[in-house]
PDB file of N, CA and C in Angstrom:
ATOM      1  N   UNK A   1    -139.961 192.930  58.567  1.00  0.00           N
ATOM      2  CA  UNK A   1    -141.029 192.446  57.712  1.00  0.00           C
ATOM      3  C   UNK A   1    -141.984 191.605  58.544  1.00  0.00           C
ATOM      4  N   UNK A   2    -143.175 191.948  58.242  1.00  0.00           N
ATOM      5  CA  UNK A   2    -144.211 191.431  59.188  1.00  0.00           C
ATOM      6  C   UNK A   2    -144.850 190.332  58.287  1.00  0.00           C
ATOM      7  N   UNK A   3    -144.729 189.182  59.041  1.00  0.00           N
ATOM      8  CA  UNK A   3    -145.110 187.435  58.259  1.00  0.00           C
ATOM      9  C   UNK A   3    -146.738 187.173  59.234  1.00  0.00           C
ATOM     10  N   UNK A   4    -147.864 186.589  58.074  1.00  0.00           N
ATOM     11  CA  UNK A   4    -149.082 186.167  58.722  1.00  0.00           C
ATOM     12  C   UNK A   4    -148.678 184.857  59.340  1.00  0.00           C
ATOM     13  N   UNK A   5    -149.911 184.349  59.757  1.00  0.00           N
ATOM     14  CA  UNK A   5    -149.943 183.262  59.906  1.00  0.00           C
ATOM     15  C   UNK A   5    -150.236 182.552  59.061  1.00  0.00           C
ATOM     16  N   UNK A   6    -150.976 183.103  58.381  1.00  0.00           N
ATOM     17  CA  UNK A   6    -151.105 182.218  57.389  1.00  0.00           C
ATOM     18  C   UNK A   6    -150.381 182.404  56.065  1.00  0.00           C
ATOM     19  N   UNK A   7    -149.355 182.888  55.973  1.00  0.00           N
ATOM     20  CA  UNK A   7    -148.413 182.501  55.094  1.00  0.00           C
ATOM     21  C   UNK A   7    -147.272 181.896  55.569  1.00  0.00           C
ATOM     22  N   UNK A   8    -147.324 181.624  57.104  1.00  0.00           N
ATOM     23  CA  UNK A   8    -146.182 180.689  57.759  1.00  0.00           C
ATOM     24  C   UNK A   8    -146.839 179.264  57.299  1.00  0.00           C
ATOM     25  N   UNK A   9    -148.336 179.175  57.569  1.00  0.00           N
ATOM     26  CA  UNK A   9    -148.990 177.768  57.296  1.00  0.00           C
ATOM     27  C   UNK A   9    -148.785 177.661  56.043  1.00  0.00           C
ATOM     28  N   UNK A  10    -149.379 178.427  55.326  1.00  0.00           N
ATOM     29  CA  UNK A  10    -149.207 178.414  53.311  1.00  0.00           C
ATOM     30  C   UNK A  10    -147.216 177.225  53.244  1.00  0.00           C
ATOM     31  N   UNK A  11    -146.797 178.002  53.893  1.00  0.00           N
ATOM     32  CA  UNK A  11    -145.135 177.551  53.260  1.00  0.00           C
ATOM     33  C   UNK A  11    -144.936 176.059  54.058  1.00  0.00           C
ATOM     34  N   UNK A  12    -146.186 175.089  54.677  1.00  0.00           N
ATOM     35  CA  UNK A  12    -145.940 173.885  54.978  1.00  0.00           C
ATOM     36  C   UNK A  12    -144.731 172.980  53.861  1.00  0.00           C
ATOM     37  N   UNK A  13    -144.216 171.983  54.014  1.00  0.00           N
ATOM     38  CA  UNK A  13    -143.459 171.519  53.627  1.00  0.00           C
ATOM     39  C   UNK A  13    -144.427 170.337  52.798  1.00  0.00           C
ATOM     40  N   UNK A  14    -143.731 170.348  51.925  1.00  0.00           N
ATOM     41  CA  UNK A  14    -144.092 168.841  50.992  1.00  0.00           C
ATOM     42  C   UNK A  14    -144.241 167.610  52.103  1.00  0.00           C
ATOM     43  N   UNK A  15    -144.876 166.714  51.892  1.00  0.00           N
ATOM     44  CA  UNK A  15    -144.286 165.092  53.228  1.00  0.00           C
ATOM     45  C   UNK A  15    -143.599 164.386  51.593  1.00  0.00           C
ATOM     46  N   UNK A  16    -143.312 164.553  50.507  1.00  0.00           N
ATOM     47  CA  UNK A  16    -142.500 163.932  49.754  1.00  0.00           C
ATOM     48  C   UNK A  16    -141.484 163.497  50.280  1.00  0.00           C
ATOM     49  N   UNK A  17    -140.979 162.085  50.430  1.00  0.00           N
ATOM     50  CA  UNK A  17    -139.550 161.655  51.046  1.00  0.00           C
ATOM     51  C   UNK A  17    -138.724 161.416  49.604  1.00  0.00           C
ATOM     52  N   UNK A  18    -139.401 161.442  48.689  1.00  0.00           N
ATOM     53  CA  UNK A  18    -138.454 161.257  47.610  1.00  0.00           C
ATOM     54  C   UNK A  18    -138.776 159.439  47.123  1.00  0.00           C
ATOM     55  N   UNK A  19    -139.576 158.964  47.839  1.00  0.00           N
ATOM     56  CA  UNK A  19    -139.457 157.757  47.611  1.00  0.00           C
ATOM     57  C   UNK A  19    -140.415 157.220  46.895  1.00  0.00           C
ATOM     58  N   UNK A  20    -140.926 157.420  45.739  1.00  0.00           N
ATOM     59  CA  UNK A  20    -142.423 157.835  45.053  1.00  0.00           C
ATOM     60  C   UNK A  20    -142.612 156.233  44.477  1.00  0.00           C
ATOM     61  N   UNK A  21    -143.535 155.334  44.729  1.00  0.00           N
ATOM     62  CA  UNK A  21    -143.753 154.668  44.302  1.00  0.00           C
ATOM     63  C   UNK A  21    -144.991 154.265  45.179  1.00  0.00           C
ATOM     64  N   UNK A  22    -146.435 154.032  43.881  1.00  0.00           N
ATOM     65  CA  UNK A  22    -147.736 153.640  44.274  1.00  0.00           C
ATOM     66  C   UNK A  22    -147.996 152.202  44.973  1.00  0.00           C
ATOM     67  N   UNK A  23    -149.270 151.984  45.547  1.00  0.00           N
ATOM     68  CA  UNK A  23    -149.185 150.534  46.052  1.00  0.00           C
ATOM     69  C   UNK A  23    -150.204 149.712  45.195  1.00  0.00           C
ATOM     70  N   UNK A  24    -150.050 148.985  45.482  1.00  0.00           N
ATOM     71  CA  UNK A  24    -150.691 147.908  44.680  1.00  0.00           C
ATOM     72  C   UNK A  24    -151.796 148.367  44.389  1.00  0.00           C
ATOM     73  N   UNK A  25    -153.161 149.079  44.270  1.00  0.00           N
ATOM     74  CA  UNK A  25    -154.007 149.701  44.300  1.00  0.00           C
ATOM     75  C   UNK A  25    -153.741 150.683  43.329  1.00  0.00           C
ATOM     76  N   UNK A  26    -152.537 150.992  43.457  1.00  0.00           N
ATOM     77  CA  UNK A  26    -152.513 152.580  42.558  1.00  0.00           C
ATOM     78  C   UNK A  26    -152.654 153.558  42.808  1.00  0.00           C
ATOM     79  N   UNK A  27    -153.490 153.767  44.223  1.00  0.00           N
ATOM     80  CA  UNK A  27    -153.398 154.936  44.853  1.00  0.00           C
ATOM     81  C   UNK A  27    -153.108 155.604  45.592  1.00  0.00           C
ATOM     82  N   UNK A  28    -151.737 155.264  46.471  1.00  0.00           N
ATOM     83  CA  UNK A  28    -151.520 155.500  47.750  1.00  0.00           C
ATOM     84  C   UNK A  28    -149.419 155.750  47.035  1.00  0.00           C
ATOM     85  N   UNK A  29    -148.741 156.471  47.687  1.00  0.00           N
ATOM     86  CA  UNK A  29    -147.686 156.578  47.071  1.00  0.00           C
ATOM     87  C   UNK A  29    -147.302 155.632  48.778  1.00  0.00           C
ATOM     88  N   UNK A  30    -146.168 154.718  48.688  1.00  0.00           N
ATOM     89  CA  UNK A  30    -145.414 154.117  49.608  1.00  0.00           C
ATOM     90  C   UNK A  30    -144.496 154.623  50.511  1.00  0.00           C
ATOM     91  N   UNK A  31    -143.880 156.173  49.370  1.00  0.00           N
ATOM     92  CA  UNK A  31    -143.415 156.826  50.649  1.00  0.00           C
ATOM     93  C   UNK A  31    -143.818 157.510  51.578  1.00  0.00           C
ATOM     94  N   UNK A  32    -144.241 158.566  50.882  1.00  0.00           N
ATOM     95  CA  UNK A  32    -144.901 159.740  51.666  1.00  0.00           C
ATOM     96  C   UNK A  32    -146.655 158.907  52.363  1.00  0.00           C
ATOM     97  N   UNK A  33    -147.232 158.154  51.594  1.00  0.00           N
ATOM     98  CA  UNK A  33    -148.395 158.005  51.841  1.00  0.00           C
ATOM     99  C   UNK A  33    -149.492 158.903  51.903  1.00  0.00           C
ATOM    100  N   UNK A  34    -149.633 159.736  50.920  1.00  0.00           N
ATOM    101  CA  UNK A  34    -150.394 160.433  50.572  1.00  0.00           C
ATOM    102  C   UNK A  34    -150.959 159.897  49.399  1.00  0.00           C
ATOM    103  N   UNK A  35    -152.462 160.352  49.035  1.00  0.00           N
ATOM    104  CA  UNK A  35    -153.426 160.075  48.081  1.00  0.00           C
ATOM    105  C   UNK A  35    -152.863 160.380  46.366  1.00  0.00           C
ATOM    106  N   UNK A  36    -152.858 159.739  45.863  1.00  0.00           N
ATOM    107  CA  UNK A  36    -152.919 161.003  44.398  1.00  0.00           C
ATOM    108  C   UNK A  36    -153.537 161.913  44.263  1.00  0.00           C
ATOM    109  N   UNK A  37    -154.671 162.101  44.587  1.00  0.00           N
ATOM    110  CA  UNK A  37    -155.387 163.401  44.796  1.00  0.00           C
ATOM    111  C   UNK A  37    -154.563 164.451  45.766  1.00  0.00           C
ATOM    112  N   UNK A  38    -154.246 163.895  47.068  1.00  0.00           N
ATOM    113  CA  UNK A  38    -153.502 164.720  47.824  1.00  0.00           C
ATOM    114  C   UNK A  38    -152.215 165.156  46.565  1.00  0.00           C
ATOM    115  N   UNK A  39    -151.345 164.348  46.004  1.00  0.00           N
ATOM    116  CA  UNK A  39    -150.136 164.392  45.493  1.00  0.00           C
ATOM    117  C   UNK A  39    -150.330 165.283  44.530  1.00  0.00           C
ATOM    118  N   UNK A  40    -151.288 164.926  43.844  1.00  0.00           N
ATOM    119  CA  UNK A  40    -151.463 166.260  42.508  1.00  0.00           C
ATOM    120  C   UNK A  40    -152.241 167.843  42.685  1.00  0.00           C
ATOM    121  N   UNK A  41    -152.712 167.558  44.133  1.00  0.00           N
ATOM    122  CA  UNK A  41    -153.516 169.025  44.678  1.00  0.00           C
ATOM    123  C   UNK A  41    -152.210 169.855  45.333  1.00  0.00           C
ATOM    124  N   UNK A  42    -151.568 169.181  45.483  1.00  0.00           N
ATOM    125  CA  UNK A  42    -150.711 169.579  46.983  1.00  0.00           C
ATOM    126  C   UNK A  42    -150.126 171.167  46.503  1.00  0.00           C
ATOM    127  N   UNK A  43    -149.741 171.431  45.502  1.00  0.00           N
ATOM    128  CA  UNK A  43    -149.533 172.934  45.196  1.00  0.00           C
ATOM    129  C   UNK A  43    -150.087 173.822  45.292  1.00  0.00           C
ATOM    130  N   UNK A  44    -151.267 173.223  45.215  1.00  0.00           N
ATOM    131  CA  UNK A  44    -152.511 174.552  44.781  1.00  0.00           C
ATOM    132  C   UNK A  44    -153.741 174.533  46.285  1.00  0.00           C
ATOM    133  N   UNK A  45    -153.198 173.464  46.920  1.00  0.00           N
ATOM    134  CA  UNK A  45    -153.986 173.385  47.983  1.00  0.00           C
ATOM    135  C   UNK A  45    -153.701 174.850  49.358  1.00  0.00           C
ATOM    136  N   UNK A  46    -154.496 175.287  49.793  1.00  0.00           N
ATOM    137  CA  UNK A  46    -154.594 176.201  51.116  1.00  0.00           C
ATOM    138  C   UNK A  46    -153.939 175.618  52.133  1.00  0.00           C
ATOM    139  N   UNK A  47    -153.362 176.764  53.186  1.00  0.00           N
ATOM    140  CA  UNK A  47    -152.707 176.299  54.228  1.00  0.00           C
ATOM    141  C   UNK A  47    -153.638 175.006  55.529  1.00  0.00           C
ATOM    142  N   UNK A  48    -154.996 175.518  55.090  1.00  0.00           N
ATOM    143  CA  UNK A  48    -155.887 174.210  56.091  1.00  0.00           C
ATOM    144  C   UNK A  48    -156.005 172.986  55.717  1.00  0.00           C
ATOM    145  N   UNK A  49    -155.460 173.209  53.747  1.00  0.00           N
ATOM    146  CA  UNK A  49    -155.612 171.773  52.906  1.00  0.00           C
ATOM    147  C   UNK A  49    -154.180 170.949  53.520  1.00  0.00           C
ATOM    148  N   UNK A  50    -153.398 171.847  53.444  1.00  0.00           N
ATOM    149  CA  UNK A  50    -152.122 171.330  54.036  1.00  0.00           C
ATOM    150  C   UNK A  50    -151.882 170.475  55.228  1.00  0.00           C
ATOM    151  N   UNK A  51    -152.183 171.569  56.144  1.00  0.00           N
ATOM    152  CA  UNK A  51    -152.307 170.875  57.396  1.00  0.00           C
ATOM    153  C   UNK A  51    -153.288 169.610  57.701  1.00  0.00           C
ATOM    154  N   UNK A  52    -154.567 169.305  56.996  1.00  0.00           N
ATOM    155  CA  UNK A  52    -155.218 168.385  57.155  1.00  0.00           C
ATOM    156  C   UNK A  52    -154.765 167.001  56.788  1.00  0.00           C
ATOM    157  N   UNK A  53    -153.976 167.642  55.384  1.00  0.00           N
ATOM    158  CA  UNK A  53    -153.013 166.349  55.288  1.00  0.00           C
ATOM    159  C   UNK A  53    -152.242 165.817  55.834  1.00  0.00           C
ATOM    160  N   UNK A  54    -151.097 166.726  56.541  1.00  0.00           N
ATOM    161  CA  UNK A  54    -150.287 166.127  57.331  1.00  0.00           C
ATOM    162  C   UNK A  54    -150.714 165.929  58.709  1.00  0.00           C
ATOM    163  N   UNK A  55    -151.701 166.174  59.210  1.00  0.00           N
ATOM    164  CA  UNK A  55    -152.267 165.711  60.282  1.00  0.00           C
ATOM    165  C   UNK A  55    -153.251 164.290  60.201  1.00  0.00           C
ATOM    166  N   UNK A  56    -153.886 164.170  58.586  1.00  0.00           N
ATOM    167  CA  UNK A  56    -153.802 162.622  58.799  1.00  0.00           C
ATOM    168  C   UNK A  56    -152.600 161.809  58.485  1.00  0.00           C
ATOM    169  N   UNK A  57    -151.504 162.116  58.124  1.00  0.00           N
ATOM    170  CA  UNK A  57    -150.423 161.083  57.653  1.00  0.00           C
ATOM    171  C   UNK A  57    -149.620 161.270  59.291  1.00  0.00           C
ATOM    172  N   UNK A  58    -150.174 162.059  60.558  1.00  0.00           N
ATOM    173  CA  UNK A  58    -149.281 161.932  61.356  1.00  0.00           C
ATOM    174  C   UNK A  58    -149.810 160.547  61.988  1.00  0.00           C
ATOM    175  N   UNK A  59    -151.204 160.573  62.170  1.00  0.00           N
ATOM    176  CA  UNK A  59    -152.335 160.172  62.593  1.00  0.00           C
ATOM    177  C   UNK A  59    -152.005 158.604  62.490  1.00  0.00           C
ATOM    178  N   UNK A  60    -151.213 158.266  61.290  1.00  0.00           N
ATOM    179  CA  UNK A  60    -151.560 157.053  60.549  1.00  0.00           C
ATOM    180  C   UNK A  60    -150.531 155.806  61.388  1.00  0.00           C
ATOM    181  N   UNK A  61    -150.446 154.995  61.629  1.00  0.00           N
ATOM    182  CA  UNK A  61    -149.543 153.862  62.333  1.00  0.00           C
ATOM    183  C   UNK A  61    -148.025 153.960  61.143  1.00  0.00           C
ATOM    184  N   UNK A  62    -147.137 153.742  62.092  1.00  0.00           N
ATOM    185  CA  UNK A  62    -145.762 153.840  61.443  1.00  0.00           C
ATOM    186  C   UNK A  62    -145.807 152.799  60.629  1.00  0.00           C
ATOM    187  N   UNK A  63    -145.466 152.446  59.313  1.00  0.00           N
ATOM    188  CA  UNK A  63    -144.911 151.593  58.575  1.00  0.00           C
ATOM    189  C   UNK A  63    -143.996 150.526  59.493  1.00  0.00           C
ATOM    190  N   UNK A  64    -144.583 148.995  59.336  1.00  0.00           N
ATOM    191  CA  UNK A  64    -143.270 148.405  59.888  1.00  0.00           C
ATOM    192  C   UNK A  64    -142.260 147.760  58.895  1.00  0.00           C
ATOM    193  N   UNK A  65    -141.148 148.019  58.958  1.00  0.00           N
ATOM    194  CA  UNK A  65    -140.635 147.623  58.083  1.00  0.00           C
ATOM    195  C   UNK A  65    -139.024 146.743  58.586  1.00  0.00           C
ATOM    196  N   UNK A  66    -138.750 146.044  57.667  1.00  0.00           N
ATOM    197  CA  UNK A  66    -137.895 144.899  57.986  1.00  0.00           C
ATOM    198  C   UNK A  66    -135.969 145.238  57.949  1.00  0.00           C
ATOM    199  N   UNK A  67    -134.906 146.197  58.654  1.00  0.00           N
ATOM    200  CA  UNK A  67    -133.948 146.577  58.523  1.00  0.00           C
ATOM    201  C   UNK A  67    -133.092 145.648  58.881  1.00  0.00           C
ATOM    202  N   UNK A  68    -131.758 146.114  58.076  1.00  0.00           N
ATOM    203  CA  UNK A  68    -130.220 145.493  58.904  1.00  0.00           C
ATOM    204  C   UNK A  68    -129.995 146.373  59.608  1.00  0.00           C
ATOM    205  N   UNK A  69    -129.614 146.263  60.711  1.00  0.00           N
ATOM    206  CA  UNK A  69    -128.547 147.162  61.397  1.00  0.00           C
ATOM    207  C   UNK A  69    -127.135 147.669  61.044  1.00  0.00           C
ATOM    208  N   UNK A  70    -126.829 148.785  60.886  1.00  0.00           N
ATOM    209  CA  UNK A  70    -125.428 149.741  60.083  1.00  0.00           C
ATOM    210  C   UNK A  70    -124.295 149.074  61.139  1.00  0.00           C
ATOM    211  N   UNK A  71    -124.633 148.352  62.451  1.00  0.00           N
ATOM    212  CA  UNK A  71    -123.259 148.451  62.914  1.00  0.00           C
ATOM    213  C   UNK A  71    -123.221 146.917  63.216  1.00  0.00           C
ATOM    214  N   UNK A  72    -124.132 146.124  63.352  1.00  0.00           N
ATOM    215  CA  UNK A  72    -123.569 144.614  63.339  1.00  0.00           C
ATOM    216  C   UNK A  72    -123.943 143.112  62.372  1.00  0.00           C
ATOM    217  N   UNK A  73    -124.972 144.142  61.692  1.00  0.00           N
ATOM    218  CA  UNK A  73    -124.975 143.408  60.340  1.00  0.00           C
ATOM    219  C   UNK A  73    -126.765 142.709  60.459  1.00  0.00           C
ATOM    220  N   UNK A  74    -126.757 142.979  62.131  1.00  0.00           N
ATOM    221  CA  UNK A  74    -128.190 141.940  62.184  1.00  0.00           C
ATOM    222  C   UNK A  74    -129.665 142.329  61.930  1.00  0.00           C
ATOM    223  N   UNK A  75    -130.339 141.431  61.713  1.00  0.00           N
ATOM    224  CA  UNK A  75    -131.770 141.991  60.663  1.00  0.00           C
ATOM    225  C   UNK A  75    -132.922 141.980  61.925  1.00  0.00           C
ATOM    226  N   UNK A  76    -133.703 142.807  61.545  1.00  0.00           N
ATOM    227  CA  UNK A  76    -134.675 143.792  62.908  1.00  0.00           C
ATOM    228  C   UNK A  76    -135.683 144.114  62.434  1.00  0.00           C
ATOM    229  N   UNK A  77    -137.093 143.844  63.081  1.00  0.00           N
ATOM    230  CA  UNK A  77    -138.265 145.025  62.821  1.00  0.00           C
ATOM    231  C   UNK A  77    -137.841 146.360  63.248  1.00  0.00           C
ATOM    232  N   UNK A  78    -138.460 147.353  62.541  1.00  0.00           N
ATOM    233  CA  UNK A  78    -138.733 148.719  62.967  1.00  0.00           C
ATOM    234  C   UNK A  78    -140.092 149.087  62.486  1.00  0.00           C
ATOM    235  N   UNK A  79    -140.576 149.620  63.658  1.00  0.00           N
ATOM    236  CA  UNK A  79    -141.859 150.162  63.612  1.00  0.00           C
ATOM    237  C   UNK A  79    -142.832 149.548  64.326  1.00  0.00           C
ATOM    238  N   UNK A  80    -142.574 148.046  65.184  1.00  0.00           N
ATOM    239  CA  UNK A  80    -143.638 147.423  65.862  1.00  0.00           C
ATOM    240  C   UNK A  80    -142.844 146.707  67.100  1.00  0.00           C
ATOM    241  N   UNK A  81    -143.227 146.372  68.017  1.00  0.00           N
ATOM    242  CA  UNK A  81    -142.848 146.120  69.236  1.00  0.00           C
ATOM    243  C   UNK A  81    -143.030 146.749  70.277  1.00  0.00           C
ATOM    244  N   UNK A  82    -143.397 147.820  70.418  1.00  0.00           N
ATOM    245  CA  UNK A  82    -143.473 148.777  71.387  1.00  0.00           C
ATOM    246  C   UNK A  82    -144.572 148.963  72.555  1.00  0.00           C
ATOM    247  N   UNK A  83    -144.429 149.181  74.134  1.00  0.00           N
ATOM    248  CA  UNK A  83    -145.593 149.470  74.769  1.00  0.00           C
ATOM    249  C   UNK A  83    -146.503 149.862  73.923  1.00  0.00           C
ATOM    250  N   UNK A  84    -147.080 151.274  73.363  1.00  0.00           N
ATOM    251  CA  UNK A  84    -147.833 151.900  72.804  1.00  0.00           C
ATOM    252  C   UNK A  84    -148.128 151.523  71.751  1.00  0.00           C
ATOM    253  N   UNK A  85    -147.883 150.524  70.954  1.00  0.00           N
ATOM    254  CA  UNK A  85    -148.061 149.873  69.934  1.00  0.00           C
ATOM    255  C   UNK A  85    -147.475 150.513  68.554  1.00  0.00           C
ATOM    256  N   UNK A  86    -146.284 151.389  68.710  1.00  0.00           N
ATOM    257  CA  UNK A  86    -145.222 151.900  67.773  1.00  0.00           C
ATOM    258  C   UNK A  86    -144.187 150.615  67.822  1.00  0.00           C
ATOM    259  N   UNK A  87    -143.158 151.958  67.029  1.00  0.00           N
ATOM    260  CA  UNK A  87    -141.751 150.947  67.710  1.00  0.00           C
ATOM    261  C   UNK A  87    -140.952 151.039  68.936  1.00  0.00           C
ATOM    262  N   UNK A  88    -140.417 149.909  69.257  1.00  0.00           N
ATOM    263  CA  UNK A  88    -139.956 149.113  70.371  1.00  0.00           C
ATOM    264  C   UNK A  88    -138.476 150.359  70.627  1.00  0.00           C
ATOM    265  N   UNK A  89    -138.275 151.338  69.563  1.00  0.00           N
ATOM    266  CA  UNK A  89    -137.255 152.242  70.087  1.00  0.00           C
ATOM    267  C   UNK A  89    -137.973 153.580  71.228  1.00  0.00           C
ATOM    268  N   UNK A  90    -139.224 153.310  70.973  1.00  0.00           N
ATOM    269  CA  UNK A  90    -140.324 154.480  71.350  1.00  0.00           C
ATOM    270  C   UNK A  90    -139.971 154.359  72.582  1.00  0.00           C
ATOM    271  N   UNK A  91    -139.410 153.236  73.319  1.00  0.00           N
ATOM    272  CA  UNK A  91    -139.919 152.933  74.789  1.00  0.00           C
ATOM    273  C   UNK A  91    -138.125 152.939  75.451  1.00  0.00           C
ATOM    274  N   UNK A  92    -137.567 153.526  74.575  1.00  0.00           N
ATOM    275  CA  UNK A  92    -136.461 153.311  75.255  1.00  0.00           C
ATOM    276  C   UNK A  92    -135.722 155.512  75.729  1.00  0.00           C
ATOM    277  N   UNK A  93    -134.975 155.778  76.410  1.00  0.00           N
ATOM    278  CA  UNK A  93    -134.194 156.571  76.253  1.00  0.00           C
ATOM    279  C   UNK A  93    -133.681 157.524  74.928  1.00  0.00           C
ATOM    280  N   UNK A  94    -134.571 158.656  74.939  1.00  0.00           N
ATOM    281  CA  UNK A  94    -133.750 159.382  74.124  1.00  0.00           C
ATOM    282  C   UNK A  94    -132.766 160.425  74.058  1.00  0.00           C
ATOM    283  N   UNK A  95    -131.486 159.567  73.891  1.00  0.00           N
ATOM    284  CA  UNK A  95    -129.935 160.248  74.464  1.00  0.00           C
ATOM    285  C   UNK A  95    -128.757 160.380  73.158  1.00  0.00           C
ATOM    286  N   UNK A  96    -129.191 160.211  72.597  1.00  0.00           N
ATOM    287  CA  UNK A  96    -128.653 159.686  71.048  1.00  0.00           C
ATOM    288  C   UNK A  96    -128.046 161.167  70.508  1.00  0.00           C
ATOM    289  N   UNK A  97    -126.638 161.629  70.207  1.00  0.00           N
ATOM    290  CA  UNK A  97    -126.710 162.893  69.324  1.00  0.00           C
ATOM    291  C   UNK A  97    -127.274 163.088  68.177  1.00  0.00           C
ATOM    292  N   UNK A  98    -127.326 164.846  67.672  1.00  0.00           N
ATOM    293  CA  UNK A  98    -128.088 164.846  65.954  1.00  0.00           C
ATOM    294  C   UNK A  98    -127.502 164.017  65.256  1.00  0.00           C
ATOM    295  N   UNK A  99    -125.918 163.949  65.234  1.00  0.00           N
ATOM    296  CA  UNK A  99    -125.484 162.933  64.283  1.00  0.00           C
ATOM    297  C   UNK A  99    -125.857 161.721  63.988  1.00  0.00           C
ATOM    298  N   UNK A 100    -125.910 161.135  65.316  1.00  0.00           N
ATOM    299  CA  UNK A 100    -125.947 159.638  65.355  1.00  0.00           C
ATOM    300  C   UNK A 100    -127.436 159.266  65.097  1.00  0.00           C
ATOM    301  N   UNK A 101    -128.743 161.008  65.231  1.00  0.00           N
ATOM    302  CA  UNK A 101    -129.987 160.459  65.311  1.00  0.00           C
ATOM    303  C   UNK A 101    -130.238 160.436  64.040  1.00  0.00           C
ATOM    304  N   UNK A 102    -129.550 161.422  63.310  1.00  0.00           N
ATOM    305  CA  UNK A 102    -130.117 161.305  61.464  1.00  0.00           C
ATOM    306  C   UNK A 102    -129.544 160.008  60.734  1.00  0.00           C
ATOM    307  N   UNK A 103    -128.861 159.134  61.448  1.00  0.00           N
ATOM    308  CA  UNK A 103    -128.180 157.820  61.084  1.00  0.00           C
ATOM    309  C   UNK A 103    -129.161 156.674  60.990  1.00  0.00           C
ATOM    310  N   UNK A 104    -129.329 155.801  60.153  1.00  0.00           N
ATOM    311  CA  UNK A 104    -130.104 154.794  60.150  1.00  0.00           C
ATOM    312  C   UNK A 104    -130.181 153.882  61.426  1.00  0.00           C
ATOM    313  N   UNK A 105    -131.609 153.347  61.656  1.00  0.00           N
ATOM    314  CA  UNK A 105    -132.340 152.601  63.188  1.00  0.00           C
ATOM    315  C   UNK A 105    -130.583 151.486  63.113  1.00  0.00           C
ATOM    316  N   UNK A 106    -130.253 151.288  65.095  1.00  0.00           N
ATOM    317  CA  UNK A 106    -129.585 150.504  65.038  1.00  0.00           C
ATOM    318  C   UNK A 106    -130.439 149.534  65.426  1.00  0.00           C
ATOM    319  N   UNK A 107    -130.180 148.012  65.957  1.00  0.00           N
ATOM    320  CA  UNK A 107    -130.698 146.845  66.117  1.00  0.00           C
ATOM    321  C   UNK A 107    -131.047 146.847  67.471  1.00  0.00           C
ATOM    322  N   UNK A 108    -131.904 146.711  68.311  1.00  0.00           N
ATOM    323  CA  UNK A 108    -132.678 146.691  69.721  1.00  0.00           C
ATOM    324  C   UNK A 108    -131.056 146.347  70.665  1.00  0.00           C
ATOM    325  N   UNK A 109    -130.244 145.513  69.986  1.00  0.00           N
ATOM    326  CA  UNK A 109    -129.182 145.111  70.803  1.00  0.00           C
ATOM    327  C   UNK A 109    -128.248 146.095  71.037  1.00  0.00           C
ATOM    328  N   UNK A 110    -127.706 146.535  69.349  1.00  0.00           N
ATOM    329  CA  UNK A 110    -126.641 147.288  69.646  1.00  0.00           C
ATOM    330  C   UNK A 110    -127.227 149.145  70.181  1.00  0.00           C
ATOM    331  N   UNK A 111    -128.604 149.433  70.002  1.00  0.00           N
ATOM    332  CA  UNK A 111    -129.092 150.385  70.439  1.00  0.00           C
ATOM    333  C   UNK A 111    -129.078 150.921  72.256  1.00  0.00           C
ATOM    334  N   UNK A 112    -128.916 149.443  72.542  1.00  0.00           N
ATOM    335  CA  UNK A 112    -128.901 149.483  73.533  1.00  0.00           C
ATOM    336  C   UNK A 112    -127.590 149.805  74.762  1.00  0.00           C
ATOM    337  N   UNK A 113    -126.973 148.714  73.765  1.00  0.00           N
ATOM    338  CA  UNK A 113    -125.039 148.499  74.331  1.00  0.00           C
ATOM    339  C   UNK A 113    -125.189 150.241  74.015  1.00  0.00           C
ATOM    340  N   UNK A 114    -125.570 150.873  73.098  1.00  0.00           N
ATOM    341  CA  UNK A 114    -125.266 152.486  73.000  1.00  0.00           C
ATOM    342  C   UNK A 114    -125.354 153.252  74.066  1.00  0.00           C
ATOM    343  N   UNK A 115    -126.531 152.965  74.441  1.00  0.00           N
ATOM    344  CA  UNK A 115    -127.073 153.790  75.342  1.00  0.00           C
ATOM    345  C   UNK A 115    -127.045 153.746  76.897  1.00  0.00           C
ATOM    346  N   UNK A 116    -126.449 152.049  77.212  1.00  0.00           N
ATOM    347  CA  UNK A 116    -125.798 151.542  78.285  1.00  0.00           C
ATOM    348  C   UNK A 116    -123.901 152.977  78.039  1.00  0.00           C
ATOM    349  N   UNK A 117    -123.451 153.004  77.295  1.00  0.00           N
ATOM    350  CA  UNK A 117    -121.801 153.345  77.231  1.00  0.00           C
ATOM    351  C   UNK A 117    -122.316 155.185  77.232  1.00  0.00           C
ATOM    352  N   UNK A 118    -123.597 155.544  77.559  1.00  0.00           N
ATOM    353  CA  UNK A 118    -123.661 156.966  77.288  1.00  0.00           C
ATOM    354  C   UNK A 118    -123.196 157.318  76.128  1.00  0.00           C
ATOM    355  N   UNK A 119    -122.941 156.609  74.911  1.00  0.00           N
ATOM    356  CA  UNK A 119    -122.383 157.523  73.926  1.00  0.00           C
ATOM    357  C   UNK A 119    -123.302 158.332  73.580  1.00  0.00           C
TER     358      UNK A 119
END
């Protein structure tokens, strides 16, 4: 079966994380960060509508946001610190397995002791 291209683009993925809640404004959803307009077009939109979207939400500065760490309890930015002005994990080694990478950010410390032991 012979697939276009543009029905590979058409089948873009939602950026829905599931985490739907507007910002203070009302118009911006907190997870995904897409428009309401984006949010309520997004079905009916073309594969270039698609892509434009997710090429500005790639575009956009990471959320920084305030975590515990899963393995020593201690509390951390994620999303700011970094040479490049991301996060401060941006600048380190990426050696981490799938498992351990779909696992929630560890803490700059214990990320590190990780990656010092090769695990």
């Amino acid at each position: 079966m012979f697939v276009t291209q543009e029905a590979k683009q058409s089948a873009l993925p939602s950026p829905c994380i599931g985490v739907c809640r507007l910002d203070d404004g009302g118009q911006v959803c907190t997870g995904c960060r897409r428009t309401l307009g984006e949010i309520a077009g997004w079905s009916a939109f073309s594969a270039d509508q698609k892509k434009q979207v997710w090429e500005r939400l790639l575009a956009l500065p990471m959320p920084v946001q305030a975590k515990t760490c899963p393995r020593c309890g201690n509390g951390f930015t994620c999303g700011a610190g970094g040479e490049a002005g991301g996060c401060w994990c941006a600048d380190l080694p990426r050696q981490l397995s799938p498992s351990e990478a779909a696992s929630d950010c560890l803490c700059p410390a214990c990320l590190q002791k990780q990656l010092r032991a090769g695990v």
